[in-house]
Every structure is written in structure tokens, then in C-alpha cells.
N, C-alpha and C. Protein backbone atom coordinates (compact mmCIF):
# COMPACT_ATOMS: atom_id res chain seq x y z
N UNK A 1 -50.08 43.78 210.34
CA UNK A 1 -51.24 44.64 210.26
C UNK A 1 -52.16 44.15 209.15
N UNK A 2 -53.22 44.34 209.29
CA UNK A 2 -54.11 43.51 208.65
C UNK A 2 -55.06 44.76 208.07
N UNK A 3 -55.29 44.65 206.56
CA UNK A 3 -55.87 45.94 205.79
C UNK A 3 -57.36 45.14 205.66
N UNK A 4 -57.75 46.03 206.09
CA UNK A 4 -59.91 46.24 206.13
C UNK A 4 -60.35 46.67 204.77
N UNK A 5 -60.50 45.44 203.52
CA UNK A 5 -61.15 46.36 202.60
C UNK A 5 -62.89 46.13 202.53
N UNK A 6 -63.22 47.16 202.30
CA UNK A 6 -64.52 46.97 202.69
C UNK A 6 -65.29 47.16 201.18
N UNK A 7 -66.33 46.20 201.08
CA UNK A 7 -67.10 46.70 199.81
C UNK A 7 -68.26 47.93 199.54
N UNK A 8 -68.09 48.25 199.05
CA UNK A 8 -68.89 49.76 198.91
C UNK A 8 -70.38 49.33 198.21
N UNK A 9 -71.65 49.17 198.90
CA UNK A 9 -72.67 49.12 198.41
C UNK A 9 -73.19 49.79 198.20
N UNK A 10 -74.44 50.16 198.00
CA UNK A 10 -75.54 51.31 197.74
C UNK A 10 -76.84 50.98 198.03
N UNK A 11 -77.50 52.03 198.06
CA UNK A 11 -79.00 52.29 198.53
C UNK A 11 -79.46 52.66 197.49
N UNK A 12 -78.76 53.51 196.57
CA UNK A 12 -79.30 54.66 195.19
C UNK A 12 -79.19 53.71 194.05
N UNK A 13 -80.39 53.55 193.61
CA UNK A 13 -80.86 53.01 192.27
C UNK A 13 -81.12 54.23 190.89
N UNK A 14 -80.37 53.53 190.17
CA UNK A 14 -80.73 54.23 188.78
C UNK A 14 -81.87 53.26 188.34
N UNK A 15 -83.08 53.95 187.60
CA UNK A 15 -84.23 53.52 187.01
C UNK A 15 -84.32 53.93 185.48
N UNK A 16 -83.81 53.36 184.04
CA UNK A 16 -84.21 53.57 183.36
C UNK A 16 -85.09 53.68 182.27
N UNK A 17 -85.37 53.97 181.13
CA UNK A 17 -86.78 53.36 180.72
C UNK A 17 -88.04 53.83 180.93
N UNK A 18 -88.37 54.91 182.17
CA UNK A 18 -89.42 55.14 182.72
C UNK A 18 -90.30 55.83 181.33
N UNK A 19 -91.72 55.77 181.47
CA UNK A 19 -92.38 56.65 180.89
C UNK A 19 -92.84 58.04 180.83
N UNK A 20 -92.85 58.65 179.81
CA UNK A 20 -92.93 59.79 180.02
C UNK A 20 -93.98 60.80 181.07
N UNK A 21 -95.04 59.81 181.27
CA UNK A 21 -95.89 60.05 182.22
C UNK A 21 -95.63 59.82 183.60
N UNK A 22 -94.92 59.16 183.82
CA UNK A 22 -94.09 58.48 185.62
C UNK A 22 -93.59 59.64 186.12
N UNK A 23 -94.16 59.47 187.27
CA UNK A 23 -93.54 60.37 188.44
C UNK A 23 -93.76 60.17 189.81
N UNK A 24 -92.70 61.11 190.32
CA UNK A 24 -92.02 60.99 191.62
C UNK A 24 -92.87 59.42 192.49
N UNK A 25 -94.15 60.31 192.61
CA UNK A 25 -95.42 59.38 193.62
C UNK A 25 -95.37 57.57 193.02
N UNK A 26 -95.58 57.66 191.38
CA UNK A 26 -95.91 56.70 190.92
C UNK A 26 -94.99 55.50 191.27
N UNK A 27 -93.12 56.32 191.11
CA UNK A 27 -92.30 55.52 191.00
C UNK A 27 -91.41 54.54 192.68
N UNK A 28 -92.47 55.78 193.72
CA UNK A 28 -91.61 55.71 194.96
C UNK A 28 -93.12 54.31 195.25
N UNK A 29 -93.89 54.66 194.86
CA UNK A 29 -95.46 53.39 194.93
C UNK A 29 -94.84 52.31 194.73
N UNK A 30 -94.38 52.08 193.17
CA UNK A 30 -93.61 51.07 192.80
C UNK A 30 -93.15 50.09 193.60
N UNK A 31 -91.77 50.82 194.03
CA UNK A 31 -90.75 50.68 194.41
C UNK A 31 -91.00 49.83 196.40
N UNK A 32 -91.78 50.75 196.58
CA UNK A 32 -92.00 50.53 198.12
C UNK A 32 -92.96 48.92 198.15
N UNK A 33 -93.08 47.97 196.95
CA UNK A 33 -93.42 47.02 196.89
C UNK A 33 -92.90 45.83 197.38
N UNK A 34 -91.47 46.53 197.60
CA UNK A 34 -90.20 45.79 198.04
C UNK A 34 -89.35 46.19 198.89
N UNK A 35 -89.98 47.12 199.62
CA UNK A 35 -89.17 47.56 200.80
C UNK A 35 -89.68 49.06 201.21
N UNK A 36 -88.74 49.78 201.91
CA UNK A 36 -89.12 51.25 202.37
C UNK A 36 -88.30 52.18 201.13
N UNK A 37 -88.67 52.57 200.86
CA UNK A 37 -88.41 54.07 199.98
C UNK A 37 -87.89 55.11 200.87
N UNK A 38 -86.59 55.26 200.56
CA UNK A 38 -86.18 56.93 201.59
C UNK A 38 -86.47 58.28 200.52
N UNK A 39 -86.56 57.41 198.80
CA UNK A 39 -86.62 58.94 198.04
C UNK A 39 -86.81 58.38 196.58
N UNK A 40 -87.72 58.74 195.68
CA UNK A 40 -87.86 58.84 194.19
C UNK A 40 -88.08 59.93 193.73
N UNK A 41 -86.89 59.77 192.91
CA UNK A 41 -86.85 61.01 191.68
C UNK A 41 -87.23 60.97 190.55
N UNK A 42 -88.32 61.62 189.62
CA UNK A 42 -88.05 61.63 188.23
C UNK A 42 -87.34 62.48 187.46
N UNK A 43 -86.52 62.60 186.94
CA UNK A 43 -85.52 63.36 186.37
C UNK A 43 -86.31 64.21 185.23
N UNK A 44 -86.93 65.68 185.66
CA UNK A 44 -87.79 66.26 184.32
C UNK A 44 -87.16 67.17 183.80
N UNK A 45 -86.65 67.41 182.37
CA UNK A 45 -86.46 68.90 181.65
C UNK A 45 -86.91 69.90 181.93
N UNK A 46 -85.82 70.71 182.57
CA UNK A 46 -86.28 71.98 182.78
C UNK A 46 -87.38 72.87 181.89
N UNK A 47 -86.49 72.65 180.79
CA UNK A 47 -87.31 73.73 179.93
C UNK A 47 -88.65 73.24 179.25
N UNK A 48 -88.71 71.82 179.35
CA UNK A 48 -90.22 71.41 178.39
C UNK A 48 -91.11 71.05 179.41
N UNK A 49 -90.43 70.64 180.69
CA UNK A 49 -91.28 70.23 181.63
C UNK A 49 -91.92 68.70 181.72
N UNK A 50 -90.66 67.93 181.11
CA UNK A 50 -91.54 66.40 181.06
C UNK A 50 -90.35 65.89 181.27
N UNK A 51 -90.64 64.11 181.68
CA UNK A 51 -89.40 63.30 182.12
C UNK A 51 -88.43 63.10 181.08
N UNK A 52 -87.24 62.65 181.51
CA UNK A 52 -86.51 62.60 180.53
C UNK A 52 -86.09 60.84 180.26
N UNK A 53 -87.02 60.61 181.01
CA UNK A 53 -87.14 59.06 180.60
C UNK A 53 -86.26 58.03 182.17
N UNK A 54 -85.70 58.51 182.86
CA UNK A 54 -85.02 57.79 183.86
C UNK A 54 -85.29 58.52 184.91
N UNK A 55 -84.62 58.20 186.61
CA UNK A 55 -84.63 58.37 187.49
C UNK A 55 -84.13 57.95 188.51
N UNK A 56 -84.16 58.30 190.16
CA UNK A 56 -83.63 57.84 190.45
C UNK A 56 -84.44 57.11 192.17
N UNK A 57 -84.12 56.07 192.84
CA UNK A 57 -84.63 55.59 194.16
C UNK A 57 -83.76 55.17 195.10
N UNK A 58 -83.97 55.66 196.17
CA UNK A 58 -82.93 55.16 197.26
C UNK A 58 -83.92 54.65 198.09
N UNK A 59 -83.36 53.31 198.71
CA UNK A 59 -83.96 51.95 199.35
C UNK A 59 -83.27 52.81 200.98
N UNK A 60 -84.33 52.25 201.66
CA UNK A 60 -83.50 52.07 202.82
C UNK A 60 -82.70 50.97 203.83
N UNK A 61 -82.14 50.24 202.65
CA UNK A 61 -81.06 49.51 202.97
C UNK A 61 -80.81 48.85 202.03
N UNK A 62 -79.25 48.40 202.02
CA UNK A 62 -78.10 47.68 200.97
C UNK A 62 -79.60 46.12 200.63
N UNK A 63 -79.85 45.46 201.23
CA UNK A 63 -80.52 44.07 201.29
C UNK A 63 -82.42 44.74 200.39
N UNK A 64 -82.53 45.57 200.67
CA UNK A 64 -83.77 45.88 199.89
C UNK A 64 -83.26 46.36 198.72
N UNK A 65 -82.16 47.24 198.54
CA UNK A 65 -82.25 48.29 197.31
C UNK A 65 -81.91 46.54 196.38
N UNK A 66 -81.03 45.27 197.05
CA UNK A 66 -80.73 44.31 195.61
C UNK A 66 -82.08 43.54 195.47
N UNK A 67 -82.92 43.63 196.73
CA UNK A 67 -84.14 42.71 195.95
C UNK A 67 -85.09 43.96 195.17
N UNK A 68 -85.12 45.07 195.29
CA UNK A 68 -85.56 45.57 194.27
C UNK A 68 -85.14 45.22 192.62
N UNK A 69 -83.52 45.52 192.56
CA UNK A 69 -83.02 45.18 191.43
C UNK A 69 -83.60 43.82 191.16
N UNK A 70 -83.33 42.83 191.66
CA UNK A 70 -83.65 41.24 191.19
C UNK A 70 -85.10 40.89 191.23
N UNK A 71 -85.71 41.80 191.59
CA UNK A 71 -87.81 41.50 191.91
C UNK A 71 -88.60 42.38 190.70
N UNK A 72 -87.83 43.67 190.64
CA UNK A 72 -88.43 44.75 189.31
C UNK A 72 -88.00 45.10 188.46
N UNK A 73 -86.38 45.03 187.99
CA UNK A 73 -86.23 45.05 187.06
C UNK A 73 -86.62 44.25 185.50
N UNK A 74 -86.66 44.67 184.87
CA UNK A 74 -87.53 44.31 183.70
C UNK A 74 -89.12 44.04 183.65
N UNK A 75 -89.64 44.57 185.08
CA UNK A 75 -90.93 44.93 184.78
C UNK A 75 -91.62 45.90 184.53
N UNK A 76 -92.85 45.66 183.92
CA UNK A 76 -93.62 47.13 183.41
C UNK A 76 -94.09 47.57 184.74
N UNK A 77 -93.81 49.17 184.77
CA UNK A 77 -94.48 50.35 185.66
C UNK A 77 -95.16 51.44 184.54
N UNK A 78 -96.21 51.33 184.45
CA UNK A 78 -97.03 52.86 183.85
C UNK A 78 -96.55 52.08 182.30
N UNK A 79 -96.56 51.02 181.74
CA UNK A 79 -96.82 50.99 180.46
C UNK A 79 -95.33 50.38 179.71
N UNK A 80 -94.57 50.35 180.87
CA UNK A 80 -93.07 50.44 180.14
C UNK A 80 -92.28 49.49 181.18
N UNK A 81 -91.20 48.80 180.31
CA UNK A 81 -90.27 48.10 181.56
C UNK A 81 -89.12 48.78 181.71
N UNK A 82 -89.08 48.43 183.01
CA UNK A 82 -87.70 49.66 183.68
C UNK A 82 -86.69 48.74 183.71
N UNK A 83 -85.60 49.29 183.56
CA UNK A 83 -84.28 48.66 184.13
C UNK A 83 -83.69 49.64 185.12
N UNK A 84 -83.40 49.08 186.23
CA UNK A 84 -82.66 49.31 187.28
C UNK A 84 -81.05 48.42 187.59
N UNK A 85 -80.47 49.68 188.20
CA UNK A 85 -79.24 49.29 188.08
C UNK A 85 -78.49 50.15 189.21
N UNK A 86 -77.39 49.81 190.09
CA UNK A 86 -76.83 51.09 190.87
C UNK A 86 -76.31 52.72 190.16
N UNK A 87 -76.45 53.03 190.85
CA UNK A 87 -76.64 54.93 190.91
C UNK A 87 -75.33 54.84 190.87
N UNK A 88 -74.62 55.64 190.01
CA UNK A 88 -73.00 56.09 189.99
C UNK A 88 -72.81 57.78 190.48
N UNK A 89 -71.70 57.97 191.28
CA UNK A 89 -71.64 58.97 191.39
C UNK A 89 -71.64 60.21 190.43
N UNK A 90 -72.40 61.33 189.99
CA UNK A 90 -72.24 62.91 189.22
C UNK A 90 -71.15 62.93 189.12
N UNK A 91 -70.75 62.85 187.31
CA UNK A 91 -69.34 63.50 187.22
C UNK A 91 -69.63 64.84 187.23
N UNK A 92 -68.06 65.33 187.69
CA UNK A 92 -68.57 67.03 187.15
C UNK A 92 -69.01 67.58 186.09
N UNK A 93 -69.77 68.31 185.96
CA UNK A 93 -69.60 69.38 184.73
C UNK A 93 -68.65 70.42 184.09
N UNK A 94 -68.67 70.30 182.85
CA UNK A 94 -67.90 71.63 182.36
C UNK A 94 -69.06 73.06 182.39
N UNK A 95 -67.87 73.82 183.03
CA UNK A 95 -69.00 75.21 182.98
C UNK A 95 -69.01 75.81 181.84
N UNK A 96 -70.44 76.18 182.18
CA UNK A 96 -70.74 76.40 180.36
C UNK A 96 -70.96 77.82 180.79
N UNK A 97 -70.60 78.99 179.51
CA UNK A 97 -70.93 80.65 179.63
C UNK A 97 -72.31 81.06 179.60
N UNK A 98 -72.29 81.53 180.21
CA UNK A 98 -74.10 82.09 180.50
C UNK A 98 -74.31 82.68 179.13
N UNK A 99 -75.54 83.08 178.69
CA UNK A 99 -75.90 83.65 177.14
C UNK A 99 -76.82 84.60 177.96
């Protein structure tokens, strides 16, 4: 019997670095320079209402999301150079007590 291991790629890009001014529109613009965009996120603070400096993009496919990585990373978007890198899965959280 013969075991199938298969490599686990991704579509979901982590974007770090972004500027505090970057968002959603700006970063999915970017991005779609190099392929189709299924989704950009800017990751904003709830409570102040501004980015928190990273984000996130999903390619629509394994072969675009790496020429993104190898075509834009370390270039400037909105003033700043991003680094991109694969998206790791949400660890859980500890629940915290409501106040």
C-alpha cells in the first residue's frame, strides 16, 4: 500500500508592514497586479479605528498567491514595503472575563 502525502499549500497571504493609511481597496488593487484577488483584509483596531499595521490576501490559486510572494514582497505599497509571507492558521484564544 502506498501512502499519498500530499503538500499543503495556500492561497492566504499574510501582509506585513502595511501603512497605517492602507486599506482593504488599496491592498486587494495591489495585489490583483499579479493575479485574481478572492479577498483583502486590513486588520483595524476596534477601539481606535486604524490599521494595525498587517493584513491579510487570498490569491485565487496556489501558482499566483507564490508569484505574488516572489513579485511584491519587499515592495513599497502606500509609502511602505510590505512583507508577505503564508497565512498560518488562528490559534485559539484564552477567554478573557467580560468587565
Amino acid at each position: 500500500m502506498r501512502k499519498v502525502v500530499s503538500k499543503l499549500m495556500t492561497t492566504k497571504l499574510f501582509v506585513g508592514g502595511l501603512a497605517w493609511e492602507t486599506r482593504d481597496d488599496s491592498l486587494k488593487n495591489f495585489f490583483s497586479t499579479v493575479g485574481t484577488v478572492v479577498s483583502a483584509n486590513v486588520i483595524i483596531d476596534k477601539y481606535t479605528d486604524k490599521s494595525k499595521g498587517f493584513g491579510f490576501v487570498e490569491m485565487s490559486s496556489e501558482k499566483e498567491a507564490e508569484e505574488a510572494k516572489t513579485k511584491l514582497n519587499g515592495q513599497a505599497l502606500d509609502g511602505r514595503n510590505i512583507s508577505i509571507s503564508d497565512a498560518r492558521p488562528q490559534q485559539p484564544r484564552e477567554e478573557r472575563p467580560q468587565q
